[in-house]
C-alpha atoms as a PDB file:
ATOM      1  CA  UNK A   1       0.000   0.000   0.000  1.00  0.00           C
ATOM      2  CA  UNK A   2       1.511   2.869  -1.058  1.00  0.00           C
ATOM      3  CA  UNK A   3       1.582   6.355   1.164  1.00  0.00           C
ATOM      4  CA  UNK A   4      -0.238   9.442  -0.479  1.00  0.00           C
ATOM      5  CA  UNK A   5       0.972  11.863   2.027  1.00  0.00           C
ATOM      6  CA  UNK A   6       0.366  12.961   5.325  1.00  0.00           C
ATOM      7  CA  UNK A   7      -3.457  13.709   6.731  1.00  0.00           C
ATOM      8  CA  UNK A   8      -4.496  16.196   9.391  1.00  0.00           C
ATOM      9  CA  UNK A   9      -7.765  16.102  10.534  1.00  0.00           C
ATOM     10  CA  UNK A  10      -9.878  18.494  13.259  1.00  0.00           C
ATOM     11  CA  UNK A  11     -12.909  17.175  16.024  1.00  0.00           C
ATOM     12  CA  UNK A  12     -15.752  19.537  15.153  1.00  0.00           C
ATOM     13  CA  UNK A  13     -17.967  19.958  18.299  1.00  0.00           C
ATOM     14  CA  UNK A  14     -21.164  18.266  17.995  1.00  0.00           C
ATOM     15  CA  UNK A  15     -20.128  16.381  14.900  1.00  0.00           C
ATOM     16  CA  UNK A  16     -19.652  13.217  14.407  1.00  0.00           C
ATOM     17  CA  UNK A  17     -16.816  13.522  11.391  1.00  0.00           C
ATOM     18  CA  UNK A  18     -13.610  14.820  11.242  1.00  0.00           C
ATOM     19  CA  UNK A  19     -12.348  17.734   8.904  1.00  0.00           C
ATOM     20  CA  UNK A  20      -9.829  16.987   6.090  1.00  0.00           C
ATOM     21  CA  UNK A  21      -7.138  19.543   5.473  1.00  0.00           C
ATOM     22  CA  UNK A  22      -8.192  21.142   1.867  1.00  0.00           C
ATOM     23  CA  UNK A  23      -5.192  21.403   0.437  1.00  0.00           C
ATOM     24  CA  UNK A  24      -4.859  17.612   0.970  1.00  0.00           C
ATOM     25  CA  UNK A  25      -7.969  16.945  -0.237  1.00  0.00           C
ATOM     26  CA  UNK A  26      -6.787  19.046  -3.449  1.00  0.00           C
ATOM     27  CA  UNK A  27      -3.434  17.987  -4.104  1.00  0.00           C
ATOM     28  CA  UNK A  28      -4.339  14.023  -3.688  1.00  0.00           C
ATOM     29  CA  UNK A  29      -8.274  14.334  -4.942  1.00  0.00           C
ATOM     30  CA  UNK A  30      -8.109  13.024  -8.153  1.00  0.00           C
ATOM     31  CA  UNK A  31      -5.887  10.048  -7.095  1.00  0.00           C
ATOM     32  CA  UNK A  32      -8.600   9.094  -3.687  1.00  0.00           C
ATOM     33  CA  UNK A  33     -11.581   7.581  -3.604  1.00  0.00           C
ATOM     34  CA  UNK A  34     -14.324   7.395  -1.227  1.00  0.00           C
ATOM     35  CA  UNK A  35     -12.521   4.447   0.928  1.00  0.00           C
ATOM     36  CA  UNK A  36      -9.475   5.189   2.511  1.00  0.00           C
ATOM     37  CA  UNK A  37      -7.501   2.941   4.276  1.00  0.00           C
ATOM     38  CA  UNK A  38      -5.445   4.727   6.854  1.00  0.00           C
ATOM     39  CA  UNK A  39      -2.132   3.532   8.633  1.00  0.00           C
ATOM     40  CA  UNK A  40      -0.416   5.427  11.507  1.00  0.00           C
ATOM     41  CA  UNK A  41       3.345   5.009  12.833  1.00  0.00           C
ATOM     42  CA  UNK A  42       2.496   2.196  15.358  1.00  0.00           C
ATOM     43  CA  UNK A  43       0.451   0.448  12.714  1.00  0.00           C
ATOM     44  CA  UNK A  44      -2.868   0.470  13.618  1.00  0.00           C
ATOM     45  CA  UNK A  45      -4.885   0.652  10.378  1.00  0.00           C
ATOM     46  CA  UNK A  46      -8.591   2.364   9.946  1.00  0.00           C
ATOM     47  CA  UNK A  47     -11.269   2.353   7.284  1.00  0.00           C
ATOM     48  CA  UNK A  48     -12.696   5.315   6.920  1.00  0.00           C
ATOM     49  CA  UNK A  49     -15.030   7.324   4.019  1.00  0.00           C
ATOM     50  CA  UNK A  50     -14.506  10.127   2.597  1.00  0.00           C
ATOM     51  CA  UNK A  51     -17.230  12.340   1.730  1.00  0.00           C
ATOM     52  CA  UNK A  52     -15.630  13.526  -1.508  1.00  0.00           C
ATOM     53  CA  UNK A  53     -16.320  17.214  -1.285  1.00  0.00           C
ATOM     54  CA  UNK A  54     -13.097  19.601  -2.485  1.00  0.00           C
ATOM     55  CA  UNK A  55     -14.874  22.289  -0.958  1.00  0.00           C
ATOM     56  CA  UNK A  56     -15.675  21.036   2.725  1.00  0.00           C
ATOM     57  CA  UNK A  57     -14.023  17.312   2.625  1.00  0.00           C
ATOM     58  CA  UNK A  58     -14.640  15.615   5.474  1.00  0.00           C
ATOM     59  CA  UNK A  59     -14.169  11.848   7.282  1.00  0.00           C
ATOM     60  CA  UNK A  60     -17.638  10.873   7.283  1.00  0.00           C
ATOM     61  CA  UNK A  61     -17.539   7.077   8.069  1.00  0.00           C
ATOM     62  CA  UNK A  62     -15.210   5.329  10.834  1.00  0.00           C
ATOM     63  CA  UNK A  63     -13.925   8.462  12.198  1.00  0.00           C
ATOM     64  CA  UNK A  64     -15.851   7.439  15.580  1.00  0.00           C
ATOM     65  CA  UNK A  65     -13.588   4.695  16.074  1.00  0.00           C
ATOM     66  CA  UNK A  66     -10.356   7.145  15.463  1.00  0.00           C
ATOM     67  CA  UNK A  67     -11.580   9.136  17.988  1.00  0.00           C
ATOM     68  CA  UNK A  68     -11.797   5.996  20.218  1.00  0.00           C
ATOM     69  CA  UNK A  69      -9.228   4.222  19.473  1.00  0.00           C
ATOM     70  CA  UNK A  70      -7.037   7.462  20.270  1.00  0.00           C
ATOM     71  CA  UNK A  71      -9.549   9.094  22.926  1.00  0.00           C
ATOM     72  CA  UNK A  72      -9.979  12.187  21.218  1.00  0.00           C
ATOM     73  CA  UNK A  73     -13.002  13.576  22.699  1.00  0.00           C
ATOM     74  CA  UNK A  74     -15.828  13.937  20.321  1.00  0.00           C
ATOM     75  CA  UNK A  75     -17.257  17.634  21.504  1.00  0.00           C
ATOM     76  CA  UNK A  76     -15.488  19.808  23.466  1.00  0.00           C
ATOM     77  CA  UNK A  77     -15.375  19.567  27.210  1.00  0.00           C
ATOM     78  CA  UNK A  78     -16.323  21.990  29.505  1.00  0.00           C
ATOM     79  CA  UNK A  79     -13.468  23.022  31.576  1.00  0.00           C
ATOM     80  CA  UNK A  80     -13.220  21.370  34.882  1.00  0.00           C
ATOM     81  CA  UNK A  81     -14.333  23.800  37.546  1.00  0.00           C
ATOM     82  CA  UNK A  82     -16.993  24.938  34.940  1.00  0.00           C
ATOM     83  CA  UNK A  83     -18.091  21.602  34.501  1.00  0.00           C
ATOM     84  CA  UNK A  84     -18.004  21.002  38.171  1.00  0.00           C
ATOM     85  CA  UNK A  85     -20.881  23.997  38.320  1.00  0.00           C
ATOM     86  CA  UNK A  86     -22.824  22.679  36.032  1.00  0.00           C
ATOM     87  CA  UNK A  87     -22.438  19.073  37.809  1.00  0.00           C
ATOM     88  CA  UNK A  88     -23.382  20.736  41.211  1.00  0.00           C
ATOM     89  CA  UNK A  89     -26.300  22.926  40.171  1.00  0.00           C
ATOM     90  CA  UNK A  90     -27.949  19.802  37.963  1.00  0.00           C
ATOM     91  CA  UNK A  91     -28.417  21.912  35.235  1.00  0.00           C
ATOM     92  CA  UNK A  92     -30.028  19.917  32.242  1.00  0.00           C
ATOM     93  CA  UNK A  93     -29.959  23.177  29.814  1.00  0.00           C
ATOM     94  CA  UNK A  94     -28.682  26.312  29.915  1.00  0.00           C
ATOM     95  CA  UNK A  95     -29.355  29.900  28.104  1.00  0.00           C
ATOM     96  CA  UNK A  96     -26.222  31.162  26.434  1.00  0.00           C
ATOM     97  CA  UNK A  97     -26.187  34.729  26.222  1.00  0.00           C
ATOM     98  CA  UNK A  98     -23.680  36.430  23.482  1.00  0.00           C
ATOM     99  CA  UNK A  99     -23.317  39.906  22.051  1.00  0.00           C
ATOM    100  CA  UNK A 100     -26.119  38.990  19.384  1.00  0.00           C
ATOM    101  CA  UNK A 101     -28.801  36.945  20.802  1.00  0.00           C
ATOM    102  CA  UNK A 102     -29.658  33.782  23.464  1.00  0.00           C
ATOM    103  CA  UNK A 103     -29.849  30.460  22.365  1.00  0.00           C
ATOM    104  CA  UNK A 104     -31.088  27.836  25.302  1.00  0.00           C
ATOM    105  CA  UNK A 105     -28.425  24.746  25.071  1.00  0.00           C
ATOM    106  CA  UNK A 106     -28.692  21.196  26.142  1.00  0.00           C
ATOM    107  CA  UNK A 107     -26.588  20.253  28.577  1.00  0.00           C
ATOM    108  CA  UNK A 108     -24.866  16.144  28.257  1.00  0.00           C
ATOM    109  CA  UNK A 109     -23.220  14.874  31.017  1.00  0.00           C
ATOM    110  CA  UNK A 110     -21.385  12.308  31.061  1.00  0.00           C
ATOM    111  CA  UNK A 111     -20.603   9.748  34.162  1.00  0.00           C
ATOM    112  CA  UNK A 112     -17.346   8.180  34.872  1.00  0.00           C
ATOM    113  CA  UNK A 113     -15.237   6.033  33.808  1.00  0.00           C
ATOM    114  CA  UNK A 114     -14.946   9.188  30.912  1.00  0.00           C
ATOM    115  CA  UNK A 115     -16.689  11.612  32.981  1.00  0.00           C
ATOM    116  CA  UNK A 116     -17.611  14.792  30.835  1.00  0.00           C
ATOM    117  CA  UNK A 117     -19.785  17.823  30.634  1.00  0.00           C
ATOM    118  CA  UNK A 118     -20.589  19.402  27.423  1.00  0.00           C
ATOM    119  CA  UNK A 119     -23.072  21.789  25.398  1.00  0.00           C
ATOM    120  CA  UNK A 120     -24.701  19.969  23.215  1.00  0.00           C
ATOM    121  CA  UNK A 121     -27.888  20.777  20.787  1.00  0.00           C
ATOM    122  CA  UNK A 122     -27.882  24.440  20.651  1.00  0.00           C
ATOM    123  CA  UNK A 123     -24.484  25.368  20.902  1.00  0.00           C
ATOM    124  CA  UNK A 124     -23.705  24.557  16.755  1.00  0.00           C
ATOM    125  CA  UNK A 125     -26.692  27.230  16.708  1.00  0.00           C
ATOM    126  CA  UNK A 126     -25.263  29.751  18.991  1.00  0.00           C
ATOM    127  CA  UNK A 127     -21.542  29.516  17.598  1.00  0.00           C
ATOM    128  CA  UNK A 128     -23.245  30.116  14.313  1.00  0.00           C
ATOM    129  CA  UNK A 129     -25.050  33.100  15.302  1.00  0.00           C
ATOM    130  CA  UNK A 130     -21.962  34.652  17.147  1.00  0.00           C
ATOM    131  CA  UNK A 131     -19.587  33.487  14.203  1.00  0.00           C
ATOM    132  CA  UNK A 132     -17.237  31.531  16.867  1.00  0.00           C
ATOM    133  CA  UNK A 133     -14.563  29.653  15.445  1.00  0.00           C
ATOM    134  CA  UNK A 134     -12.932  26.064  16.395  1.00  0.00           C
ATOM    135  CA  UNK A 135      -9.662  27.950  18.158  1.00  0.00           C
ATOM    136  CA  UNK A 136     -11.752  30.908  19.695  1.00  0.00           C
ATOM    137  CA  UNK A 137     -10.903  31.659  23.561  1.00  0.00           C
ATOM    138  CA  UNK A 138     -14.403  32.170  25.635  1.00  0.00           C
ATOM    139  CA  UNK A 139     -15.269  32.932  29.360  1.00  0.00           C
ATOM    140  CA  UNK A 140     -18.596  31.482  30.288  1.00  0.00           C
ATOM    141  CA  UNK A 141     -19.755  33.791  33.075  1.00  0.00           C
ATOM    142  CA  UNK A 142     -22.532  33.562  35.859  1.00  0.00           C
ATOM    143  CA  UNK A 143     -23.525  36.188  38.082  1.00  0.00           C
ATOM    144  CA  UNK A 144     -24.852  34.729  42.012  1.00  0.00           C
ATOM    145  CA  UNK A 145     -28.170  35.848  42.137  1.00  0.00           C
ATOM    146  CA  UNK A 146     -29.488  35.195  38.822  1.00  0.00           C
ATOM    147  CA  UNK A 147     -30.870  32.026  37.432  1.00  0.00           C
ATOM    148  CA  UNK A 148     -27.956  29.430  37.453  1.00  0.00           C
ATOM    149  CA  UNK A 149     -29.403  28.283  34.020  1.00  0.00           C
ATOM    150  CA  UNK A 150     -27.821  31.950  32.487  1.00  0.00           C
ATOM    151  CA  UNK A 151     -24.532  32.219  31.442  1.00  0.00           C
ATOM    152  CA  UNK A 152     -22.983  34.893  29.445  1.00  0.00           C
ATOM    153  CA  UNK A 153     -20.466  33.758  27.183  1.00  0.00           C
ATOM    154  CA  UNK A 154     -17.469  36.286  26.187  1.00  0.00           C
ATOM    155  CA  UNK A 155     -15.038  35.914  23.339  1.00  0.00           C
ATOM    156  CA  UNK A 156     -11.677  36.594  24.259  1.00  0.00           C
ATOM    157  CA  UNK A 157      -9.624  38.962  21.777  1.00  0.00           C
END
């Protein structure tokens, strides 16, 4: 099996697929198909599918069991003393509040052994409406007093 080059892929939150760099996608597209078979240095070989899209190519099949196999978490977690809020006030949804609008938010919690707290539908909605990005910085903020379900969320510059 011959090597076409290296592939980087991204976790999207609340996605169950991984992004393909474009430029691989690109350079190798007319040589790939919709199987790939992937290898990594310590040998461990996946199946995955690719969707086939220059434009926004992504892992659309067998990516679950990268993300497995390698415990790459498949949303982003919450960080820990957050997530220890939410865990303690038994929140079950929340209201995001941004610069634009409010968007109310699942909440998925997740019990040991992988113990996790995360946004889940709503959030794709609210980083769409406040055009947040994959690498963007935030501060979720509550205010004692207030409903424990609010929680402003500010974008770090």
């Amino acid at each position: 099996m011959d090597s076409k080059g290296k592939l980087h892929t991204m976790n999207i939150l609340n996605e169950d697929h991984g992004l393909v760099d474009q430029a691989f996608a690109i350079q190798f597209g007319n040589e790939l198909g919709p199987n790939w078979f992937l290898v990594d240095v310590e040998n461990n070989r996946f199946i995955v599918k690719y969707n086939m899209d220059l434009y926004m190519p992504k892992l659309i099949g067998g990516w679950s069991e990268i993300r497995e196999h390698y415990g790459l978490p498949s949303d982003h977690d919450l960080p820990v003393d957050f997530a220890n809020y939410i865990r303690q006030m038994r929140l079950k949804y929340t209201v995001l509040h941004g610069h634009k609008t409010e968007v109310k938010c699942k909440i998925l919690i997740r019990a040991p052994p992988k113990p996790s707290v995360k946004f889940g539908c709503g959030w794709k909605q609210f980083c769409e409406m406040h055009s947040l990005h994959e690498d963007d910085k935030l501060i979720f903020e509550t205010k004692s007093g207030e409903t424990p379900t609010d929680i402003k969320v500010l974008l770090v510059l």
